[in-house]
Protein backbone atom coordinates (compact mmCIF):
# COMPACT_ATOMS: atom_id res chain seq x y z
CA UNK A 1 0.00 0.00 0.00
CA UNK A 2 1.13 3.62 -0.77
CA UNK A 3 -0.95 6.28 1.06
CA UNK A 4 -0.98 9.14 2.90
CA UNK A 5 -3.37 9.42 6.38
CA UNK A 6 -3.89 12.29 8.33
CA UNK A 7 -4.27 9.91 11.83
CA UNK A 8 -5.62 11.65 15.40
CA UNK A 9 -3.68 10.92 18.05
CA UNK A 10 -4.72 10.15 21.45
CA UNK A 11 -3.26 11.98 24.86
CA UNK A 12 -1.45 9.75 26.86
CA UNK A 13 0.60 7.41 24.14
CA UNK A 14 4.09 8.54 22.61
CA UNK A 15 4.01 9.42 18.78
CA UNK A 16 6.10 5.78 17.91
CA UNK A 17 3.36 3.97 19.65
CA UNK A 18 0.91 5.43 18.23
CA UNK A 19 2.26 4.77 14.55
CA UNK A 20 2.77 1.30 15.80
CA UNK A 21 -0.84 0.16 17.13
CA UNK A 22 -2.13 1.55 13.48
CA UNK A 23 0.03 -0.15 11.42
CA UNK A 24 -1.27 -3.42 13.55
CA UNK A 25 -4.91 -2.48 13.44
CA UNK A 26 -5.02 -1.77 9.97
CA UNK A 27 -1.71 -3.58 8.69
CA UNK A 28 -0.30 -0.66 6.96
CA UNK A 29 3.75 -2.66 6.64
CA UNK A 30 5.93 0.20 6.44
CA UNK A 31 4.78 3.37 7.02
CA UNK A 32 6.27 6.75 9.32
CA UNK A 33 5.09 9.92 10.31
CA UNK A 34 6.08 13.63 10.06
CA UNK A 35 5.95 15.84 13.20
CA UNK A 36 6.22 14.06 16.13
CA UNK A 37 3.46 15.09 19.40
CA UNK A 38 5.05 14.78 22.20
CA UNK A 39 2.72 12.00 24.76
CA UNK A 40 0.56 13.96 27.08
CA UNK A 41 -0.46 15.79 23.11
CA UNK A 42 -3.36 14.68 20.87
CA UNK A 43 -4.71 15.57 17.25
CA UNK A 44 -3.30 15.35 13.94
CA UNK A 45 -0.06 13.31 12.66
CA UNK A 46 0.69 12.38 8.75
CA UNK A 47 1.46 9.35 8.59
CA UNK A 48 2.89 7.93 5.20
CA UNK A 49 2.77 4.68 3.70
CA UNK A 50 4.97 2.79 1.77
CA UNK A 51 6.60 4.94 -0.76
CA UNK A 52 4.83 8.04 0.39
CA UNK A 53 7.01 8.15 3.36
CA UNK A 54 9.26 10.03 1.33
CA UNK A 55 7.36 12.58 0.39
CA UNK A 56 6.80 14.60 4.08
CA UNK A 57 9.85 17.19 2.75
CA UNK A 58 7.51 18.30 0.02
CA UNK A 59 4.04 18.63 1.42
CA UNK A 60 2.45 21.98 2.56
CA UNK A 61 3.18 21.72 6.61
CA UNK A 62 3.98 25.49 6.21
CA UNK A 63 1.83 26.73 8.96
CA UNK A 64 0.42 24.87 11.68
CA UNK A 65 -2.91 25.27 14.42
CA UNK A 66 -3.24 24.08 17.89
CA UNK A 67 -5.18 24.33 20.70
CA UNK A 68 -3.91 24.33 24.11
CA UNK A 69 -4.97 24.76 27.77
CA UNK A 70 -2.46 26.55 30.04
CA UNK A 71 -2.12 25.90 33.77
CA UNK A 72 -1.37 29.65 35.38
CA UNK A 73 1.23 29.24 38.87
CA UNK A 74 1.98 25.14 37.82
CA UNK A 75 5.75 25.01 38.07
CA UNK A 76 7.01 22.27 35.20
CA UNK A 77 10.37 20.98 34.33
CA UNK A 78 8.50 19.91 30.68
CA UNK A 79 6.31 23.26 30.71
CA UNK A 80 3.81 20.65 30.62
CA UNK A 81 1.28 18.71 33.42
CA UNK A 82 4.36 15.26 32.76
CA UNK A 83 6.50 17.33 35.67
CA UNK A 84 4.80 19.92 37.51
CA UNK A 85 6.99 20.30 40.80
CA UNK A 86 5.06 22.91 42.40
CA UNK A 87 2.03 24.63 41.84
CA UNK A 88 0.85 28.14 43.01
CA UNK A 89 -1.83 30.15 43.57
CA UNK A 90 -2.39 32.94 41.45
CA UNK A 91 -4.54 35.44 41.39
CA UNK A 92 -7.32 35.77 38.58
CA UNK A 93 -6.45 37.81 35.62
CA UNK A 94 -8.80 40.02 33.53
CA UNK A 95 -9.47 38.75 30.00
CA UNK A 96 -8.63 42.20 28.37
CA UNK A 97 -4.85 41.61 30.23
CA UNK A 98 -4.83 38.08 28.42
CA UNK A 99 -5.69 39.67 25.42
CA UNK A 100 -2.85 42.46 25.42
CA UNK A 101 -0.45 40.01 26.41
CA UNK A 102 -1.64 37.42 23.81
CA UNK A 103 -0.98 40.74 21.15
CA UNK A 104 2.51 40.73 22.19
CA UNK A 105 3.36 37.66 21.02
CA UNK A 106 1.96 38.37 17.37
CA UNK A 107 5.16 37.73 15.29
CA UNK A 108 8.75 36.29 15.75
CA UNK A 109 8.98 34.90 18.82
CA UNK A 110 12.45 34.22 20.48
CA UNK A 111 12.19 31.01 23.02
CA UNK A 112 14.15 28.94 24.37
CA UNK A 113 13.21 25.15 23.53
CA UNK A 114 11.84 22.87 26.51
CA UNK A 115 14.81 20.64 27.64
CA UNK A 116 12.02 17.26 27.23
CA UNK A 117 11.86 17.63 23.50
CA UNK A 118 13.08 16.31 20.69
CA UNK A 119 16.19 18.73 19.84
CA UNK A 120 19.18 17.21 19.12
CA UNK A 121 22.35 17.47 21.72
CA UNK A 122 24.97 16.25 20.63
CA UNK A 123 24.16 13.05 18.35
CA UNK A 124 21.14 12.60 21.58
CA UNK A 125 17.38 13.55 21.93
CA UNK A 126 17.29 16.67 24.47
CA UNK A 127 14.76 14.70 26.72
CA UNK A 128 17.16 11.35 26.89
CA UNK A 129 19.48 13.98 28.13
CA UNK A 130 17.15 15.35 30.32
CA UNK A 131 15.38 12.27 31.88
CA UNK A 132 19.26 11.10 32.12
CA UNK A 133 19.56 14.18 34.75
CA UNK A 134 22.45 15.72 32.61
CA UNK A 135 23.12 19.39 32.27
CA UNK A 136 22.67 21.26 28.77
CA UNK A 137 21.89 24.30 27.88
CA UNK A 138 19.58 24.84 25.07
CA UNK A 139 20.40 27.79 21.95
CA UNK A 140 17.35 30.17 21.99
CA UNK A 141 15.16 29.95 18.29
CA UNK A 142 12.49 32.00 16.89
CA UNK A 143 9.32 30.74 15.54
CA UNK A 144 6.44 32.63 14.01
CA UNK A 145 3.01 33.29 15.88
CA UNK A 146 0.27 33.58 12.78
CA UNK A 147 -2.68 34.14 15.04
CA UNK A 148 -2.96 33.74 19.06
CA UNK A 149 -6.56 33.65 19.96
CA UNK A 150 -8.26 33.33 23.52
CA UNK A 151 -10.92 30.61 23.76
CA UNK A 152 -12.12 30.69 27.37
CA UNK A 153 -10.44 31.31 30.61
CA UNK A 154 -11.53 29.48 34.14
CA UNK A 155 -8.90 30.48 36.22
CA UNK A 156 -6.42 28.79 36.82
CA UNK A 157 -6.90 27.49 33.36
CA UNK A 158 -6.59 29.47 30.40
CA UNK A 159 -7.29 27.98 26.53
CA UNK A 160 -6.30 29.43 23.67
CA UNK A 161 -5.27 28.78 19.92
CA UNK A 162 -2.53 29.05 18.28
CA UNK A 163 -1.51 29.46 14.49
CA UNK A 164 1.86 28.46 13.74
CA UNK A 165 5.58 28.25 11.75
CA UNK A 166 7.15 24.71 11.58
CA UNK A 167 9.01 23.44 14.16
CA UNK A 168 7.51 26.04 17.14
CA UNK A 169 6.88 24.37 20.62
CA UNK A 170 3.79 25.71 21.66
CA UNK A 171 5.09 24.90 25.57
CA UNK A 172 6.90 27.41 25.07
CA UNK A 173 4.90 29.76 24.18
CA UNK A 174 2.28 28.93 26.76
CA UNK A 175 5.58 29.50 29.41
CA UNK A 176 6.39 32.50 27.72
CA UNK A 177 2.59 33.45 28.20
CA UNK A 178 2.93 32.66 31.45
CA UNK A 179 5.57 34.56 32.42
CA UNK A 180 3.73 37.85 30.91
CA UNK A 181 1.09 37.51 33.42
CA UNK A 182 3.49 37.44 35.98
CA UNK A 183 3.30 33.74 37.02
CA UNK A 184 4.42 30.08 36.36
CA UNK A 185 2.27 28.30 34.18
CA UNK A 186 2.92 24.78 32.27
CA UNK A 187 0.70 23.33 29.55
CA UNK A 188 -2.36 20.58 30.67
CA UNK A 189 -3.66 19.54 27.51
CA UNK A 190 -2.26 20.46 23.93
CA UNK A 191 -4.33 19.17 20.41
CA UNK A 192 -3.46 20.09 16.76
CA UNK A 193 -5.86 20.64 14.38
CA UNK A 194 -4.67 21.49 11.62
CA UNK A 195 -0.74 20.81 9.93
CA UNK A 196 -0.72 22.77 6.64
CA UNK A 197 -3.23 22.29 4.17
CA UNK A 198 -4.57 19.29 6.54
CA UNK A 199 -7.20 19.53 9.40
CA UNK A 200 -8.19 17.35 11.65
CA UNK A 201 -10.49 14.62 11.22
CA UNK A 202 -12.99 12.95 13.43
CA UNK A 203 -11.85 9.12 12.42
CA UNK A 204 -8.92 7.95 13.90
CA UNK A 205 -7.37 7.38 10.53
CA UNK A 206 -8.29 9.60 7.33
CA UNK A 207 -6.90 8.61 4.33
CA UNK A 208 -5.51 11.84 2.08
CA UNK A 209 -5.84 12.81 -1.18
CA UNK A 210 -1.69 13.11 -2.31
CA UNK A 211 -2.22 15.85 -4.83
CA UNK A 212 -4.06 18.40 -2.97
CA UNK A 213 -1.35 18.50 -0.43
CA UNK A 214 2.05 18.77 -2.68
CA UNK A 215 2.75 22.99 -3.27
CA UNK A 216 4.31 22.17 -6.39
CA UNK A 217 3.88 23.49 -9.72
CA UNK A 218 3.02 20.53 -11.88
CA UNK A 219 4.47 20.34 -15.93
CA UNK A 220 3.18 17.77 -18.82
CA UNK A 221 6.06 15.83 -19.84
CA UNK A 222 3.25 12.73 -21.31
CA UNK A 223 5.60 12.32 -24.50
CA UNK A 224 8.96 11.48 -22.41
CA UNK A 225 6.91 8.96 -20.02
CA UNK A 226 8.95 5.87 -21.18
CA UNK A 227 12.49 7.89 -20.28
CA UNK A 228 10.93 8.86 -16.90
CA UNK A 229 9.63 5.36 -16.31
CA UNK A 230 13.26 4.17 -16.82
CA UNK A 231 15.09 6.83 -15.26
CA UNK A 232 16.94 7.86 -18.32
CA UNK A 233 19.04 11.05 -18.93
CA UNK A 234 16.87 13.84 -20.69
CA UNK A 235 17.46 17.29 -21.71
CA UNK A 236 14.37 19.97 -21.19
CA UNK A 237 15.34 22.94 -23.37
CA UNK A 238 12.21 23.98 -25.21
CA UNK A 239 10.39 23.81 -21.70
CA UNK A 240 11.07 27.08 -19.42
CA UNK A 241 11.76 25.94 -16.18
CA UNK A 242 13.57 27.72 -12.89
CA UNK A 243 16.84 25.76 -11.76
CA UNK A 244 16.78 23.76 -8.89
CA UNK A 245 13.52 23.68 -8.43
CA UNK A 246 10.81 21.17 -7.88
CA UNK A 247 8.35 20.16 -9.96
CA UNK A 248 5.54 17.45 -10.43
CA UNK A 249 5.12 15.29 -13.31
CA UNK A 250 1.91 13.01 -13.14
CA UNK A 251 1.31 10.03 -15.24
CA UNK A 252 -1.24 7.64 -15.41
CA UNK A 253 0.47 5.00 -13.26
CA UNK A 254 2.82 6.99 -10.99
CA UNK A 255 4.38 10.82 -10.42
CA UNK A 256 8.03 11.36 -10.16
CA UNK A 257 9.76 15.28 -8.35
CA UNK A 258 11.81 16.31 -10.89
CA UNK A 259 14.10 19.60 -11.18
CA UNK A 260 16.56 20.44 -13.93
CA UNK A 261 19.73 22.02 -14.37
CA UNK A 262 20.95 25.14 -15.75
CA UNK A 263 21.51 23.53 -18.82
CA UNK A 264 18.03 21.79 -18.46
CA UNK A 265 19.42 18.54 -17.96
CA UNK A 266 16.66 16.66 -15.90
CA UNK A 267 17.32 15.40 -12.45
CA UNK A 268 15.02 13.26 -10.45
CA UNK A 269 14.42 13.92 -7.24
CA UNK A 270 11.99 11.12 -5.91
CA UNK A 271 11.01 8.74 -9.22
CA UNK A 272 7.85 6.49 -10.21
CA UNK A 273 6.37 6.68 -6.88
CA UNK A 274 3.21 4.96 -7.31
CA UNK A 275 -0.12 6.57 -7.91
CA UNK A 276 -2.66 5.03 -5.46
């Protein structure tokens, strides 16, 4: 099978474990998925299938949207509810505070990642390193913050949504949040909805439509389908194409990423994958 799934995770069950109970329940044989949730999160992962696992560097993850509940004056190691050490009572906040501070963080954002996460350290996951009780210090990043938008507050607990760049730890930015109010705070629940061009499904597994999720621009090259199907050598020069660039060529049986020189010499990139 080649597919791509847009799967909902449950809380409480690592990303890996996850990808291994589906491909029991619904025998998917290799498979892997792009954008790993940390345990205590739920909501959307892509999982690929077969030859689709290698195409998560070219689909349209450019933005993504989560929702998240924030614990204000719970003191966590993992900004989340995995190691709260302490928790303390704050006092209530006015929504029109939570919204000023949520306008703050409108933009780049410069954080510091959570120690438990999946950063690399020196050939090691940051959280190995962490549960191992070794000291690190982690290099600050920046991430982009699309849209930050208040959904309720019941003090202590304070939900919101969040809209995205690739790769930002919204644990983080809940700390970060936090800190703006003039307290603690660590996440208690986390979901995301949507990763790209992909939302959230009810089902636990949602099987994808490939094409409506690859940003590329898409050429006819029907007459040189025999060279493509055997990976030959050709030459593009009556076809104006940008340099090192990707682009999709669709057949009736499979699709192959192509890009092409200066000289417009063809180079594949990812070859008769399979249409499904």
């Amino acid at each position: 099978m080649n597919a791509l799934f847009g799967a909902n995770k449950p809380a409480g069950i690592s990303s890996n474990q996850f990808l291994t109970r589906l491909k029991r329940k619904y025998k998917l044989g290799k498979c892997g998925y792009s954008g790993t949730l940390d345990p205590f999160a739920s909501g959307l992962l892509l999982v690929g299938v077969g030859a689709y696992t290698r195409l998560f560097d070219y689909l349209d993850k450019t933005s993504k949207v989560y929702e998240a509940t924030l614990w204000l004056g719970a003191k966590s190691e993992s900004l989340d509810i995995e190691r709260v050490s302490e928790v303390e009572c704050v006092e209530e906040v006015r929504e029109e505070r939570i919204r000023e501070v949520f306008a703050k963080f409108l933009g780049e954002v410069t954080y510091i990642p959570p120690k438990f996460s999946a950063k690399h350290i020196g050939g090691k996951r940051a959280y190995e390193l962490a549960r191992e009780g070794v000291e690190f210090e982690l290099e600050k990043s920046v991430m982009s913050v699309f849209e930050l938008t208040l959904l309720s507050y019941n003090h202590p607990f304070l939900s919101f949504r969040a809209k995205v760049s690739e790769g930002a730890y919204i644990r983080s930015l809940g700390e970060l949040i936090a800190r703006e109010l003039g307290c603690n705070g660590a996440l208690s629940a986390l979901k995301r909805i949507e990763e790209g061009s992909v939302k959230l499904g009810r089902e636990e597994l949602v099987k994808l439509d490939i094409f409506s999720h690859l940003p590329l621009p898409q050429i006819n090259l029907d007459k040189y389908h025999q060279e493509i199907a055997n990976g030959k050598k050709i030459t593009l020069k009556s076809q104006k194409l940008e340099s090192n660039t990707p682009y999709l060529v669709v057949f009736d049986d499979f699709f192959s990423i192509i890009e092409v020189n200066e000289s417009g010499e063809l180079k594949y990139r990812l070859n008769r994958i399979p249409k499904c």
